[in-house]
Protein backbone atom coordinates (compact mmCIF):
# COMPACT_ATOMS: atom_id res chain seq x y z
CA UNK A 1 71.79 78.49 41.79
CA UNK A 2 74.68 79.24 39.39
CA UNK A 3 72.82 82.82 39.20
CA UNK A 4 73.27 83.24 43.09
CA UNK A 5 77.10 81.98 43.11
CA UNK A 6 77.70 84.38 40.44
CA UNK A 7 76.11 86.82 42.84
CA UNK A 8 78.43 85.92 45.37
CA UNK A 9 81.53 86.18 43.39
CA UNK A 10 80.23 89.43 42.27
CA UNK A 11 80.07 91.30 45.75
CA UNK A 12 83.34 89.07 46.93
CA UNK A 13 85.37 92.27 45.97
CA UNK A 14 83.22 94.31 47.85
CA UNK A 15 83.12 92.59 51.10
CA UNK A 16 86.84 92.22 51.40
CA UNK A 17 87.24 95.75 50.95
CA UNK A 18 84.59 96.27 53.92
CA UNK A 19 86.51 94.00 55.88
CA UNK A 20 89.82 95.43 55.23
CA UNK A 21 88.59 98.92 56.37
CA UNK A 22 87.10 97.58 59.20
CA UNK A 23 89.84 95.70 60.04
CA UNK A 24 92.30 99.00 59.31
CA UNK A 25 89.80 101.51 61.63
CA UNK A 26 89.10 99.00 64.55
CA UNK A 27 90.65 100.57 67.80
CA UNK A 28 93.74 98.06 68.88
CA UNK A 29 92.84 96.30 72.11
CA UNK A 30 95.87 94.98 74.37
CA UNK A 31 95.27 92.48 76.90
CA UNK A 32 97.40 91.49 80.23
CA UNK A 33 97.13 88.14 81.87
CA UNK A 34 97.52 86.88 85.36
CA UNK A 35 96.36 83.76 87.27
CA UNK A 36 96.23 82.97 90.74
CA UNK A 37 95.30 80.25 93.46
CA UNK A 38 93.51 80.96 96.07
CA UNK A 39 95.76 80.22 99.63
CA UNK A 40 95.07 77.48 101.62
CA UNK A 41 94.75 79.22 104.91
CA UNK A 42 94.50 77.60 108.47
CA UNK A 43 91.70 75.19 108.82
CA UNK A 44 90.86 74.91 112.11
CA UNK A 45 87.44 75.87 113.67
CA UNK A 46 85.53 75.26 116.80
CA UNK A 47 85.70 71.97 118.32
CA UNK A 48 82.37 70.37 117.17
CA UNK A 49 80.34 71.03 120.43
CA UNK A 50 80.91 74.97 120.59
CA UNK A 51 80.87 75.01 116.64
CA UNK A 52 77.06 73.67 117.54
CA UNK A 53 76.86 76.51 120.26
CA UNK A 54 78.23 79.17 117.67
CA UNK A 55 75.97 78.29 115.07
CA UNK A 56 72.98 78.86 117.43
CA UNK A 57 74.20 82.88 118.35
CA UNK A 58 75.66 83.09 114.17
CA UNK A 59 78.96 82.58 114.42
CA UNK A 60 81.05 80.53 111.64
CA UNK A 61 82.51 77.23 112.69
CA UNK A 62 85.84 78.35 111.00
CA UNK A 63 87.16 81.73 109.84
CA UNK A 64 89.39 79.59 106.99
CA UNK A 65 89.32 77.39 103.75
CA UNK A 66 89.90 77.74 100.52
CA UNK A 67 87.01 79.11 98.82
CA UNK A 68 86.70 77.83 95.35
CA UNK A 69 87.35 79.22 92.38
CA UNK A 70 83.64 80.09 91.12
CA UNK A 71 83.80 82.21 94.21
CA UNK A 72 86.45 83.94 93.08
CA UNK A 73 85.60 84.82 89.89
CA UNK A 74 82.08 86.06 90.91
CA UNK A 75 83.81 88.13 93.64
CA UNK A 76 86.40 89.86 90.80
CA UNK A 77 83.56 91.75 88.98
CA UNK A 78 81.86 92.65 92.38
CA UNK A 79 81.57 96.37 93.21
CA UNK A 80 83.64 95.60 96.18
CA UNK A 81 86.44 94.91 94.10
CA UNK A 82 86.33 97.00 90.69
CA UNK A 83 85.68 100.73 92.62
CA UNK A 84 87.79 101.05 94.50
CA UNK A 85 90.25 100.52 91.64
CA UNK A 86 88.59 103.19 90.15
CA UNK A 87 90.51 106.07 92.04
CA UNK A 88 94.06 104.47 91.87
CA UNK A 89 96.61 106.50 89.64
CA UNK A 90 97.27 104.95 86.88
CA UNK A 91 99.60 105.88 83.35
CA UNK A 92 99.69 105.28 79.53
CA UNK A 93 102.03 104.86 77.22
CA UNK A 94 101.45 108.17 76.06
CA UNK A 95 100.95 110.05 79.20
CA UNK A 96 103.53 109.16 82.05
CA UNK A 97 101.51 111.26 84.44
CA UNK A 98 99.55 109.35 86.99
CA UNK A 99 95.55 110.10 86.60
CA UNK A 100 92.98 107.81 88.72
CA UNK A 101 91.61 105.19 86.38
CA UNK A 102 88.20 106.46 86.02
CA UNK A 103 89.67 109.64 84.07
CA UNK A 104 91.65 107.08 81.73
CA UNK A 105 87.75 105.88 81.19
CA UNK A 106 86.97 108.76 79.39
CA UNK A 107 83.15 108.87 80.63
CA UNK A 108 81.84 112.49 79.72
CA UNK A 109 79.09 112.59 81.78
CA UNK A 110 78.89 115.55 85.03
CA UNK A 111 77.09 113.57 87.25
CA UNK A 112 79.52 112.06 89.86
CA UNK A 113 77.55 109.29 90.70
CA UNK A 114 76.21 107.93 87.62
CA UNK A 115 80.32 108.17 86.45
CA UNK A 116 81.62 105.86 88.74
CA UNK A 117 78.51 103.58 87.96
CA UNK A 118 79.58 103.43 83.96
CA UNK A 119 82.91 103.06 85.23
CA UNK A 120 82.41 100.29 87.07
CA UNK A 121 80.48 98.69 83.98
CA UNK A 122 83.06 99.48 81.67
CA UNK A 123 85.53 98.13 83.78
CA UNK A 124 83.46 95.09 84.36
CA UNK A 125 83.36 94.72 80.87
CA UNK A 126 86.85 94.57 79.90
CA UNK A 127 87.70 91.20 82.26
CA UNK A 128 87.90 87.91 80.96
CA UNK A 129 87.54 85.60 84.29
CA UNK A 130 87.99 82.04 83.64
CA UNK A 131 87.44 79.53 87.04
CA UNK A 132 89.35 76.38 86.95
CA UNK A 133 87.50 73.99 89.04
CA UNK A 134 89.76 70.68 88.91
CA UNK A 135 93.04 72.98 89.56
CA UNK A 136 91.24 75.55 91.81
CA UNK A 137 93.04 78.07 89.70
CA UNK A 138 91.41 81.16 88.26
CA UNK A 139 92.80 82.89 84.91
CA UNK A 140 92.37 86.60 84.92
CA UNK A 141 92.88 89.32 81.67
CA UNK A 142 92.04 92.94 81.08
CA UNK A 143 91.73 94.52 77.66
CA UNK A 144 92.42 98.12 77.42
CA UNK A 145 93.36 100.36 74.37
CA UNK A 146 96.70 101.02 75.52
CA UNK A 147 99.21 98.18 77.06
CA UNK A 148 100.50 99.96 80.38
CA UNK A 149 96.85 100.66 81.61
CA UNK A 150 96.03 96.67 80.44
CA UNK A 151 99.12 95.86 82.82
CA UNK A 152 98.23 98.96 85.81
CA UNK A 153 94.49 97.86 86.10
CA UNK A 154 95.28 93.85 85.98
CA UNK A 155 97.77 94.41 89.10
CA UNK A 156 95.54 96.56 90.42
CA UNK A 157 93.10 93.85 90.32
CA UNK A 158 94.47 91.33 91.93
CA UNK A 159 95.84 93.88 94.87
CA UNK A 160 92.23 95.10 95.73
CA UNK A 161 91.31 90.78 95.67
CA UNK A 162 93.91 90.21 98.10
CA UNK A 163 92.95 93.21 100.36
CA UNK A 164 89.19 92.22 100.49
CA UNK A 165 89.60 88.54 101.46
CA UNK A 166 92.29 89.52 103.98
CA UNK A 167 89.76 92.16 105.63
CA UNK A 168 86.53 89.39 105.47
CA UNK A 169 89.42 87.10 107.03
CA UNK A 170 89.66 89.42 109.50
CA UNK A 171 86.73 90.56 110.00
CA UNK A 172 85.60 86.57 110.71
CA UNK A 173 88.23 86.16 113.01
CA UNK A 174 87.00 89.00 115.48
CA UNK A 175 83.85 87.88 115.69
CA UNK A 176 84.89 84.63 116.56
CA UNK A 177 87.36 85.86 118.74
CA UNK A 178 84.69 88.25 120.59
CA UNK A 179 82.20 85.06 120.97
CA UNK A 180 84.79 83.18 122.28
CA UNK A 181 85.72 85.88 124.77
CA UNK A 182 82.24 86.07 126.14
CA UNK A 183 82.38 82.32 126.39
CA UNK A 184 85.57 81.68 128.32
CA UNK A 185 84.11 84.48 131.03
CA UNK A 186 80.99 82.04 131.52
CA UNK A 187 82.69 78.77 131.49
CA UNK A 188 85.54 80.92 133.81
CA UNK A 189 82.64 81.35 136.33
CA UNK A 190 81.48 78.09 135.75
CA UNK A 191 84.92 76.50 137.11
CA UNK A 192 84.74 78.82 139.50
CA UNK A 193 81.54 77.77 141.13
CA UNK A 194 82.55 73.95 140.71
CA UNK A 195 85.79 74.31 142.59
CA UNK A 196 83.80 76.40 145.61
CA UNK A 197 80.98 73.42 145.53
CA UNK A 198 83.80 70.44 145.67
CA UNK A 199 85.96 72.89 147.92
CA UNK A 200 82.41 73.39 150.71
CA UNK A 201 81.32 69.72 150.41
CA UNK A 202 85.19 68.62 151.19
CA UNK A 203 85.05 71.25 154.05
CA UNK A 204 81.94 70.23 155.21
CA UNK A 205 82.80 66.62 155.44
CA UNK A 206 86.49 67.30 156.80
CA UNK A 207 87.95 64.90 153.66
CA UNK A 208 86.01 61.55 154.95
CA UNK A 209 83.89 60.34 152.42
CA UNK A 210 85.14 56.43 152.14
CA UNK A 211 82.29 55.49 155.32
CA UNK A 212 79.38 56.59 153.20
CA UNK A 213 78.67 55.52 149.48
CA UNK A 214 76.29 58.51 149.05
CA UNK A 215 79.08 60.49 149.97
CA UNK A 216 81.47 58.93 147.80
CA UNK A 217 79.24 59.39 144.96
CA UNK A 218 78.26 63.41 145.34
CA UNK A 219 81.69 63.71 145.47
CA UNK A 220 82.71 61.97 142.18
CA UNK A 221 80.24 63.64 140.67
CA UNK A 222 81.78 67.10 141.69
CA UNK A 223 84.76 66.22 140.78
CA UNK A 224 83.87 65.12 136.97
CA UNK A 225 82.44 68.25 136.70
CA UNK A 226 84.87 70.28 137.78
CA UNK A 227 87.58 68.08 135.75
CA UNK A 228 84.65 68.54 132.60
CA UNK A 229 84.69 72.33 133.29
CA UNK A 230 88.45 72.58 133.58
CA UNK A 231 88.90 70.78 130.10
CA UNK A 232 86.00 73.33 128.16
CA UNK A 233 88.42 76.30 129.98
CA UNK A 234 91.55 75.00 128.35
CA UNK A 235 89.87 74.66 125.01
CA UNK A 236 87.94 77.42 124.83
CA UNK A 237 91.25 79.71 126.14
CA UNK A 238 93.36 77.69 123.71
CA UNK A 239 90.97 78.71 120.57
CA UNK A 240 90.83 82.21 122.04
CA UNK A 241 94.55 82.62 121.49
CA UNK A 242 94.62 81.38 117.97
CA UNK A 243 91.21 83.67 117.18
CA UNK A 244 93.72 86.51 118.21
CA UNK A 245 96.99 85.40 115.97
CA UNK A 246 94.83 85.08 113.45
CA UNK A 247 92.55 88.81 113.72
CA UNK A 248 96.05 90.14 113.28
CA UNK A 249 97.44 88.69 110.23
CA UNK A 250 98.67 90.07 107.09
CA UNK A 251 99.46 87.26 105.17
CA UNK A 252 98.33 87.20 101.39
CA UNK A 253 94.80 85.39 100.64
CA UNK A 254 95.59 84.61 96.96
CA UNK A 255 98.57 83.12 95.74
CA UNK A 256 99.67 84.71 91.98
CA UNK A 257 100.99 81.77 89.85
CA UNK A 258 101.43 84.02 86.89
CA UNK A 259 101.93 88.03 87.61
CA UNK A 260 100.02 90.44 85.00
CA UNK A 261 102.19 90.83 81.50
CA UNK A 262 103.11 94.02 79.72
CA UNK A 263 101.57 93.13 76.73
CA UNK A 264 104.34 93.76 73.80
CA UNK A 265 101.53 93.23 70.94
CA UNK A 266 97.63 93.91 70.64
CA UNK A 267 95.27 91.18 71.11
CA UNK A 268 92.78 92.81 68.87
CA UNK A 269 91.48 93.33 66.05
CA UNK A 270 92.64 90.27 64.12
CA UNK A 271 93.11 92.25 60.78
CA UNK A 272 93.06 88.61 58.57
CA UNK A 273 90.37 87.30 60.36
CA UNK A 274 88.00 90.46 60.67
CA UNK A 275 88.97 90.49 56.69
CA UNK A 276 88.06 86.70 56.10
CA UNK A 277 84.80 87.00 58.28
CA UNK A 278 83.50 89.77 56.24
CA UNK A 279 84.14 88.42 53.08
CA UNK A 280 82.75 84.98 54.31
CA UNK A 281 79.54 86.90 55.47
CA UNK A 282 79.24 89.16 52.40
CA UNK A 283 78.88 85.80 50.29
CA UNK A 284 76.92 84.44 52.20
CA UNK A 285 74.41 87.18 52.20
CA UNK A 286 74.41 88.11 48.38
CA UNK A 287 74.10 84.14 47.55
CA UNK A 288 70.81 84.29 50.11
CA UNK A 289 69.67 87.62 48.40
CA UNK A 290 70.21 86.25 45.25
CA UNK A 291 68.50 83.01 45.58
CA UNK A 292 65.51 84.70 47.74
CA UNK A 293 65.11 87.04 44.75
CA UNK A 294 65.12 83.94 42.10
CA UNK A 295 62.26 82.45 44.65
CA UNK A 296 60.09 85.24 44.90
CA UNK A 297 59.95 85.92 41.05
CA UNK A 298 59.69 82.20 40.32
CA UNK A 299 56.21 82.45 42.41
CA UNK A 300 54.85 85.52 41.25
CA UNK A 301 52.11 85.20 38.90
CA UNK A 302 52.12 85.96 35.64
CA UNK A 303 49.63 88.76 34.42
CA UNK A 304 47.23 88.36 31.47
């Protein structure tokens, strides 16, 4: 043992000066932060009987919610999100003129489509997504080698978010809004017909209807159904007008708590500690070497 710690001490020198060049040569790595909340946007769905009726033909109950933060967090490194970032102009510290993004990637390669693939990888790659569940609160950084693209790509980031959930928002409120369309035309024809069968039957028995109890009867029952069809109408028409206010808004679907920083200092490399883990590992390794060489020859047998 004293043999192997000797060892140790021995390539000590060594590994710090491996560490301290590794340390010196690492490329520096700036990072910009940003967290957001996704918005609370209107709850409201179809009334429980047509929400039964929608689900049959497809159709969402609700085009709302808050969607939790897991969701969010998977949907950040989704193609949907990262490419189109890809093609926004972005600049350096260095260079003040605007290039799209996947230039400032550097990928030498001449096929188009395979480029934007990598891209999208390396892009991929350089987020740090971290989903609060109890505060519904996700926690977003980039890394890039220079500090303004670190700050360009993380705003880009959460712009191209906000654009995508206000377009699915969208896109769910049309459909509702063109199921409910088709739905207030049949229930319209529907109160239609009831108020020409209550209208013949009161026509047909000129109003008197107290003398007979059969009578009386058919013509409560028209009239609950026509009162029944005239209350599905005004719902249904009611709904419609809120599917429209709400296929035409524009309001943000993510709240930013914290807007991306312009970093002022790199986040890596950690010169002391890249040093200290080095060194830590080089002992460590000539101590093992040293002792697995004691073993071996300790067990090797001896000639005659």
């Amino acid at each position: 043992m004293r043999r192997a710690v000797i060892a140790s001490l021995r390539a000590a020198p060594f590994a710090f000066g491996l560490g301290a060049l590794i340390a010196m040569t690492s490329p520096f790595v700036y990072r910009s932060t940003a967290a957001f909340i996704a918005e609370s946007q209107d709850t409201r769905g179809l009334s429980s009987s047509l929400g039964a009726i929608a689900g049959q033909f497809g159709i969402s109950g609700g085009i709302g919610g808050t969607q939790s933060p897991a969701y969010f967090a998977d949907l950040l490194a989704t193609r949907s999100i990262l490419e189109p970032i890809l093609d926004i102009p972005m600049t350096t510290t260095e260079d003040t003129v605007a290039r799209p993004l996947i230039e400032r990637l550097k990928i030498k390669t001449p096929d188009l489509a395979y480029r934007r693939e990598v891209a999208v990888k390396k892009l991929r790659a350089s987020l740090q997504i971290t989903p609060d569940i109890k505060t519904n609160v996700v926690d977003v950084s980039v890394d890039a080698r220079d500090p303004l693209l670190a700050f360009e790509v993380a705003q880009a980031l959460l712009a191209s978010l906000d654009r995508f959930n206000v377009s699915v928002r969208r896109s769910r409120a049309r459909n509702e809004r063109e199921f409910l369309e088709g739905r207030v035309g049949a229930v319209q024809d529907d109160l239609r017909a009831a108020e020409a069968a209550l209208e013949q039957f009161l026509a047909t028995n000129r109003g008197d209807t107290r003398s007979s109890p059969s009578l009386a009867f058919r013509e409560t029952g028209l009239r609950r159904k026509l009162d029944m069809t005239q209350t599905r109408f005004v719902d249904l028409q009611r709904q419609l007008d809120q599917a429209r206010v709400q296929e035409v808004r524009d309001t943000p679907a993510i709240t930013v708590l914290d807007r991306p920083n312009l970093p002022a200092r790199r986040y890596r490399p950690r010169r002391k500690l890249v040093t200290l883990e080095v060194l830590v590992v080089g002992m460590l390794f000539a101590y093992a070497f040293s002792r697995l060489n004691s073993f071996i020859r300790a067990n090797q047998p001896s000639s005659v």
